[in-house]
Protein backbone atom coordinates (compact mmCIF):
# COMPACT_ATOMS: atom_id res chain seq x y z
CA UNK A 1 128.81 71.34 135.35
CA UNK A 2 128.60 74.91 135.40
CA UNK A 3 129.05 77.14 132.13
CA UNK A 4 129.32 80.76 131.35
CA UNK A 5 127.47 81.66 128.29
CA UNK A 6 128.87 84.28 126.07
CA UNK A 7 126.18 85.78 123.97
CA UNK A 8 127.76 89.36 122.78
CA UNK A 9 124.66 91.20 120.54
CA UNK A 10 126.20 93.53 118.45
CA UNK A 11 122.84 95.08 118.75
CA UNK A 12 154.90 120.19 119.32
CA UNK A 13 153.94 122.86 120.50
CA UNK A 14 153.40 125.66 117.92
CA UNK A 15 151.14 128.56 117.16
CA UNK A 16 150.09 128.75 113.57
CA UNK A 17 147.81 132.17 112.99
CA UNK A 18 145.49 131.26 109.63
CA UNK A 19 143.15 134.16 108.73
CA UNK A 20 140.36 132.52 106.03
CA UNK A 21 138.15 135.03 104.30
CA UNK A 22 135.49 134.42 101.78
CA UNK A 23 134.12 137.06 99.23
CA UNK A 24 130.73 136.31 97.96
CA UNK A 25 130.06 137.41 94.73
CA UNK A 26 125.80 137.98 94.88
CA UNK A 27 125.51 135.89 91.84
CA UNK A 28 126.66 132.64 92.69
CA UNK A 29 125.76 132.78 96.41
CA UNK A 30 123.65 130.47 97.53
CA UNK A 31 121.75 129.04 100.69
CA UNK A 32 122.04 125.56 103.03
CA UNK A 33 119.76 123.96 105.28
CA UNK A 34 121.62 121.59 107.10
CA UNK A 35 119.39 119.16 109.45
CA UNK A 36 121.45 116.72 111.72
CA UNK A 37 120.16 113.77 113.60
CA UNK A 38 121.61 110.77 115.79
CA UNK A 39 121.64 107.52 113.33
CA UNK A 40 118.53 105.92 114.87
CA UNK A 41 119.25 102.45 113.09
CA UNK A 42 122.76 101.43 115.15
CA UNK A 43 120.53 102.52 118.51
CA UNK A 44 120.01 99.67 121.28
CA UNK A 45 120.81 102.23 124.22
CA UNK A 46 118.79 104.52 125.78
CA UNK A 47 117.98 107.44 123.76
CA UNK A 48 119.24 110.09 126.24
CA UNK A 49 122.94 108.86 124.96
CA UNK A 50 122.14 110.30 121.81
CA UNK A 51 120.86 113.58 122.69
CA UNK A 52 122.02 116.60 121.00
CA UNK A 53 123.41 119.35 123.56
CA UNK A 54 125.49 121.27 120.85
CA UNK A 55 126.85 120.90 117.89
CA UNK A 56 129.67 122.57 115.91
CA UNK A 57 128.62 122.59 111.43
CA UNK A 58 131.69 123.47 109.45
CA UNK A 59 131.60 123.92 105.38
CA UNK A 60 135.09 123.39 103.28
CA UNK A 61 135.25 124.45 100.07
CA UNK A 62 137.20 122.37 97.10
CA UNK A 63 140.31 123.63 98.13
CA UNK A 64 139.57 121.65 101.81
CA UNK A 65 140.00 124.97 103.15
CA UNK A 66 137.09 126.27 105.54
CA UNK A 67 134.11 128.40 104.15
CA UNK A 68 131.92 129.03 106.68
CA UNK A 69 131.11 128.05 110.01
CA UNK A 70 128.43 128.44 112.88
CA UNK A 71 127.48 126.84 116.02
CA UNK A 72 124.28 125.27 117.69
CA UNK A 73 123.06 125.35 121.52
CA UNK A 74 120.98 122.49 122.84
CA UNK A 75 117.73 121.52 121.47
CA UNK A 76 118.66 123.00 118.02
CA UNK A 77 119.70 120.56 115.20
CA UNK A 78 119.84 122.26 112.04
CA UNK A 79 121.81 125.60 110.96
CA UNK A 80 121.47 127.74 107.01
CA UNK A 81 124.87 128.76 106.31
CA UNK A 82 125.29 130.82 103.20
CA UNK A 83 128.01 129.20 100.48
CA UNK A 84 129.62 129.89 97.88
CA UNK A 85 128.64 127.48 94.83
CA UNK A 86 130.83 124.34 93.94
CA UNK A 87 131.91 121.61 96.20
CA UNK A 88 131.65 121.41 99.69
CA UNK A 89 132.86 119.15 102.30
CA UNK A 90 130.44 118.94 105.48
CA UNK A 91 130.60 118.11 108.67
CA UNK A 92 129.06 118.34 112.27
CA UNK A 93 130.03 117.28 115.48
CA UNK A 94 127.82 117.37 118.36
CA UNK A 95 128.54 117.38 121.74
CA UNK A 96 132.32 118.54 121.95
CA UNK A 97 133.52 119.21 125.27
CA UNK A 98 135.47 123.05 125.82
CA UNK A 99 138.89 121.68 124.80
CA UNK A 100 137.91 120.29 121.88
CA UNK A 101 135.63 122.88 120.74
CA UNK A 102 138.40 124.99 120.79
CA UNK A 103 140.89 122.67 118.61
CA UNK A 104 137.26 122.53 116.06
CA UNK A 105 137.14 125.94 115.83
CA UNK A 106 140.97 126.29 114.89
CA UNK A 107 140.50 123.36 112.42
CA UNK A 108 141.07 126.36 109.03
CA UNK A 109 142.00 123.12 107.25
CA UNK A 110 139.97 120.10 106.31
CA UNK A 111 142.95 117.75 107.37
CA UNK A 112 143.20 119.59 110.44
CA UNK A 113 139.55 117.91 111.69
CA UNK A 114 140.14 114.96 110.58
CA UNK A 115 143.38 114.76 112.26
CA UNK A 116 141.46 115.71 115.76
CA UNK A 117 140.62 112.91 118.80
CA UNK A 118 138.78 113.40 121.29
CA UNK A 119 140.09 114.65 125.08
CA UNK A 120 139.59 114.07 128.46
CA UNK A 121 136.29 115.42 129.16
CA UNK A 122 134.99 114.00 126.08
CA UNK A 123 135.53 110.04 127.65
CA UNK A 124 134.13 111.08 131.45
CA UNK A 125 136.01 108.38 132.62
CA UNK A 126 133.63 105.76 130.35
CA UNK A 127 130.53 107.25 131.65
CA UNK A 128 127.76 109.43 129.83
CA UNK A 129 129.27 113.37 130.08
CA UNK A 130 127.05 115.98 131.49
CA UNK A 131 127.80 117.73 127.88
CA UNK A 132 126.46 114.64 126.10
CA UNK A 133 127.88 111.77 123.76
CA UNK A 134 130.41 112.74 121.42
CA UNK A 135 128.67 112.47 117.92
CA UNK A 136 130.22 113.14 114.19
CA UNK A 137 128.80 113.12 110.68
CA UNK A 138 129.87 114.39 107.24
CA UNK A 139 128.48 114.99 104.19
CA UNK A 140 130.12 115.81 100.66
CA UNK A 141 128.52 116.95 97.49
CA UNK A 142 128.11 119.59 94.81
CA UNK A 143 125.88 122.38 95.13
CA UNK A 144 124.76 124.78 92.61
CA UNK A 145 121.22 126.12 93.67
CA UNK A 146 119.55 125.87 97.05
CA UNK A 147 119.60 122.90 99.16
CA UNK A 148 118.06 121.52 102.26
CA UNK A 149 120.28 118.33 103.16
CA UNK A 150 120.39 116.04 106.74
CA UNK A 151 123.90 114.85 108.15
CA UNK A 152 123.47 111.90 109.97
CA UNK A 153 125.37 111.40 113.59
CA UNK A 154 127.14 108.59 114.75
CA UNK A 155 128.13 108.46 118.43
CA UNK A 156 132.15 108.42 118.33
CA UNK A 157 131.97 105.68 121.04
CA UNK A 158 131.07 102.34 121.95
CA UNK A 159 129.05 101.22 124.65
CA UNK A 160 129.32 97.83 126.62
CA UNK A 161 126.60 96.45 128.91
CA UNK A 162 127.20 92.94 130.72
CA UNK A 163 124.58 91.12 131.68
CA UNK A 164 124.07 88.02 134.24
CA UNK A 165 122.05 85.15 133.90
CA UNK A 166 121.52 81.64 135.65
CA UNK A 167 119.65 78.87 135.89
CA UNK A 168 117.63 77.82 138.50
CA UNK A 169 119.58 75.23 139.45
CA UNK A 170 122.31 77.35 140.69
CA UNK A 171 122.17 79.38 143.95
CA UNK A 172 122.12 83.18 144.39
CA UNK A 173 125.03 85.33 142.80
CA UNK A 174 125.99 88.46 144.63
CA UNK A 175 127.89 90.57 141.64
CA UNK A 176 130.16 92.52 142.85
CA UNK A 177 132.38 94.53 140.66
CA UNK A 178 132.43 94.34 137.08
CA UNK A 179 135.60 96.04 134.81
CA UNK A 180 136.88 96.81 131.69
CA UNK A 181 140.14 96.20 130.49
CA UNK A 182 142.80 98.02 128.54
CA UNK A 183 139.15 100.13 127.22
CA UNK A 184 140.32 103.27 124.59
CA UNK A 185 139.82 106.25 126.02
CA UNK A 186 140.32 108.29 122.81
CA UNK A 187 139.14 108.23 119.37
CA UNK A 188 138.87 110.16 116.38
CA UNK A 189 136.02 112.09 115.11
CA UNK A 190 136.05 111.30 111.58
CA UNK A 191 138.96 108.90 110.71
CA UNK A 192 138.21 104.43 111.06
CA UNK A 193 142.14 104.44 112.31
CA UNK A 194 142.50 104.04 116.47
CA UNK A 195 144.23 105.26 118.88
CA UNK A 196 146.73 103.07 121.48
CA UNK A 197 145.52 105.09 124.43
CA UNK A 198 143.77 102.91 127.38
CA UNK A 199 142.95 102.19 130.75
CA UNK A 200 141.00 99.67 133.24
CA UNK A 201 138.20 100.92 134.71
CA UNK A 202 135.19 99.73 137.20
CA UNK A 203 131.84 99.94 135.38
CA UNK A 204 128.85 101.61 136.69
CA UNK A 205 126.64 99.36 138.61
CA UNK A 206 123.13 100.13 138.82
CA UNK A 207 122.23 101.66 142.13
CA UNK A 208 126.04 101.48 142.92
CA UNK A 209 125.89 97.65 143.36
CA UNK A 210 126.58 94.49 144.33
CA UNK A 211 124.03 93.14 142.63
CA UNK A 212 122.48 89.77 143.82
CA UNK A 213 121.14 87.23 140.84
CA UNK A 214 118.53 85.21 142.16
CA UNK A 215 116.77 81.89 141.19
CA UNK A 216 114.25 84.12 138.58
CA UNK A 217 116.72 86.28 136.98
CA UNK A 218 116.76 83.99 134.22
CA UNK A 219 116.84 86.09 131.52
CA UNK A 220 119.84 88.10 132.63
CA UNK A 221 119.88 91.22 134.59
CA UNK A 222 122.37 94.28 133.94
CA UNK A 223 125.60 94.19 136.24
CA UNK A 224 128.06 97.31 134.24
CA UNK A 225 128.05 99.31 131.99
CA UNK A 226 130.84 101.50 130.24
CA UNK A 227 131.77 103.93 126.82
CA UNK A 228 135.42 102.63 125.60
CA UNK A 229 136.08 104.38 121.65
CA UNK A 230 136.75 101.80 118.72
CA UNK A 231 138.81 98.74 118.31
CA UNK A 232 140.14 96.61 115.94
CA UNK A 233 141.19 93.65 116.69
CA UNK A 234 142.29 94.26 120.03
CA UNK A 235 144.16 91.42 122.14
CA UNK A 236 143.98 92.96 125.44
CA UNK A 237 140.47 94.15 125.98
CA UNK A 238 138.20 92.11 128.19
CA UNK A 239 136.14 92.58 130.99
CA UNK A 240 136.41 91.27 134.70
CA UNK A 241 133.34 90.02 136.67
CA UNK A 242 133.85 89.52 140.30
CA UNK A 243 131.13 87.36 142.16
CA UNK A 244 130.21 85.35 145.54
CA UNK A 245 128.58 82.42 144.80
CA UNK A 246 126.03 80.94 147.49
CA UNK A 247 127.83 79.13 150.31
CA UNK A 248 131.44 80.16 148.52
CA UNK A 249 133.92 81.47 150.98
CA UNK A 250 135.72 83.59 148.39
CA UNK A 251 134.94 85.45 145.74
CA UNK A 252 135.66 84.06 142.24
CA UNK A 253 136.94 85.89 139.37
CA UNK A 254 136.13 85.45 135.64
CA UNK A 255 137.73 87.22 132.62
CA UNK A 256 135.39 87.19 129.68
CA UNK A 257 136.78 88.22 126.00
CA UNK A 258 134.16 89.94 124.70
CA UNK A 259 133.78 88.21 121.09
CA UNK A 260 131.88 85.22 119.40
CA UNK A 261 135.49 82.47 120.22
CA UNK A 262 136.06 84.26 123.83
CA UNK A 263 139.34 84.03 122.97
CA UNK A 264 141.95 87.06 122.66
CA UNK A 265 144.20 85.81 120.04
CA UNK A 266 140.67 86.51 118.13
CA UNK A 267 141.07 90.13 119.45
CA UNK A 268 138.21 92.23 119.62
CA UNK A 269 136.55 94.76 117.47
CA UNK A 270 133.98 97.04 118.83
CA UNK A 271 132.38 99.79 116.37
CA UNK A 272 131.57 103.36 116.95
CA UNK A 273 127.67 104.12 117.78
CA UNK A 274 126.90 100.67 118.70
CA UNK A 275 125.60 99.01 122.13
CA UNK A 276 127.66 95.64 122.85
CA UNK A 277 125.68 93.42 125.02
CA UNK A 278 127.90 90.67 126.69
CA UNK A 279 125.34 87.82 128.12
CA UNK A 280 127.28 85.55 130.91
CA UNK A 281 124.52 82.79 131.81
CA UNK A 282 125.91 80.29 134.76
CA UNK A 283 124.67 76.79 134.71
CA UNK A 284 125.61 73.99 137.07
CA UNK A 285 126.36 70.56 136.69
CA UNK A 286 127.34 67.51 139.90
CA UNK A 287 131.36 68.23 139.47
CA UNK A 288 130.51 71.92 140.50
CA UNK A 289 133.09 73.26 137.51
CA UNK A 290 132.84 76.46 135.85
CA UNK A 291 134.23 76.69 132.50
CA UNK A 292 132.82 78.54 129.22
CA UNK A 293 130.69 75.87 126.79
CA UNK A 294 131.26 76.33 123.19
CA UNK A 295 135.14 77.73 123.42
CA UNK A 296 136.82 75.06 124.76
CA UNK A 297 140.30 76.44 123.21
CA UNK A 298 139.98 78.69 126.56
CA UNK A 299 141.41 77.71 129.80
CA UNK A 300 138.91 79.39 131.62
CA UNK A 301 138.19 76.63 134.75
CA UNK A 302 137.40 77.59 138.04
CA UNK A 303 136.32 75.78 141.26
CA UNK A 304 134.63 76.40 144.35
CA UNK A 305 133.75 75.14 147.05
């Protein structure tokens, strides 16, 4: 018999014109380091994702209304900003594309940032942008002398990589597309809600694919990979893996639901900053079925001949 293993490591229109002025009185003024940095321990991708190409450090004062500002080119991740004392609401967001830089920089209001998602440019379509992964951290606390403090970054996203894998029992695999479904292409930068926006789209295939998986690629070898931003719970996200077995005439088609039951009534919940690695090992048995070991509440049986 012939299985598919599911191992998923989760290793109106208006113009409002708001004019915000601060007067520092010398005696209570005071200075901030502020050091930001990519959350190293939710990493399993390559470290280029998490590069900082700009960044975007805004200070709100106890009324939530904004303080003080500045802005960061690439290769630079800290900024002083001089505050008034009391407390302070934080935040930094790296890696903004033009639009929303400009919808940050009009953000006079704390609720107005964390009211902002993402745009266009910011998803690329699922793929890394040029202007680099879309990052956010936040810091809050009360400040009295001066203070160096680090804001720590979490990537907005969520990245999926599928893998293949097969025994050595079973003949050659050509892969040859691999999609996501119903993936979110927006998110927000601060707030755990989601957003209902989504589309299907064809992963990136090393070297542009297919991909053949041959009697040693035992271990797995990577077939896609694509950003989608958060879900909870979501009943109609999966990915699609096309393939050509050896000898086959046609290709065959498998849906996979990437969680633990491979089931969507389970939905499927995939956290910002993390790497979600979906395993699909083939085995073979006399019968030559396909079918998914382990979740047998899934009608997921193919044949071939």
């Amino acid at each position: 018999m012939k299985y598919i293993h599911l191992g998923i490591l989760f290793i109106l229109c208006g113009c409002t014109q708001v004019e915000v002025t601060e007067e520092f009185d010398e005696q209570n003024k005071i200075t901030v380091a502020i050091q930001f940095k990519p959350n190293e321990s939710l990493r399993t991708t390559p470290s280029s994702d998490l590069s900082i190409m700009s960044a975007k450090v805004l200070v709100y004062n106890s009324n939530e209304i904004l303080e003080n500002s500045t802005s960061t080119t690439s290769g630079n991740s800290s900024a002083v900003l001089t505050l008034k004392e009391g407390h302070k609401y934080i935040y930094v967001v790296a890696n903004a594309s033009s639009d929303l830089t400009e919808k940050i920089k009009n953000a006079h209001f704390r609720k107005d940032l964390l009211e902002l998602t993402s745009e266009a440019e910011d998803y690329n379509n699922g793929q890394l942008p040029s202007h680099g992964l879309l990052m956010a951290g936040e810091y809050e606390g009360f400040f009295t002398t001066n203070q160096n403090i680090t804001v720590t970054l979490t990537a907005a996203l969520t990245k999926i990589e599928v893998y293949v894998a097969k025994e050595s029992n079973v003949g050659n695999i050509i892969v040859k597309k691999v999609e996501g479904k119903n993936l979110h292409t927006t998110g927000y930068l601060f707030s755990t809600d989601v957003t209902e926006s989504k589309t299907d789209l064809a992963m990136q295939m090393p070297s542009g694919g297919p991909i053949t998986i041959k009697t040693n690629d035992i271990t797995g070898k990577l077939v896609g990979t694509v950003y989608s931003y958060p879900t909870i719970k979501a009943t109609d996200l999966s990915v699609q893996l096309t393939v050509r077995h050896a000898e086959a005439q046609a290709d065959d088609v498998y849906t996979i639901i990437p969680n633990a039951q491979n089931s969507s009534a389970e939905g499927v919940t995939l956290e910002r900053g993390k790497c979600n690695k979906i395993t699909i090992t083939f085995k073979k048995d006399e019968q030559g079925t396909i079918t998914t070991e382990e979740f047998s509440n899934v009608n997921n049986e193919f044949i071939f001949g």
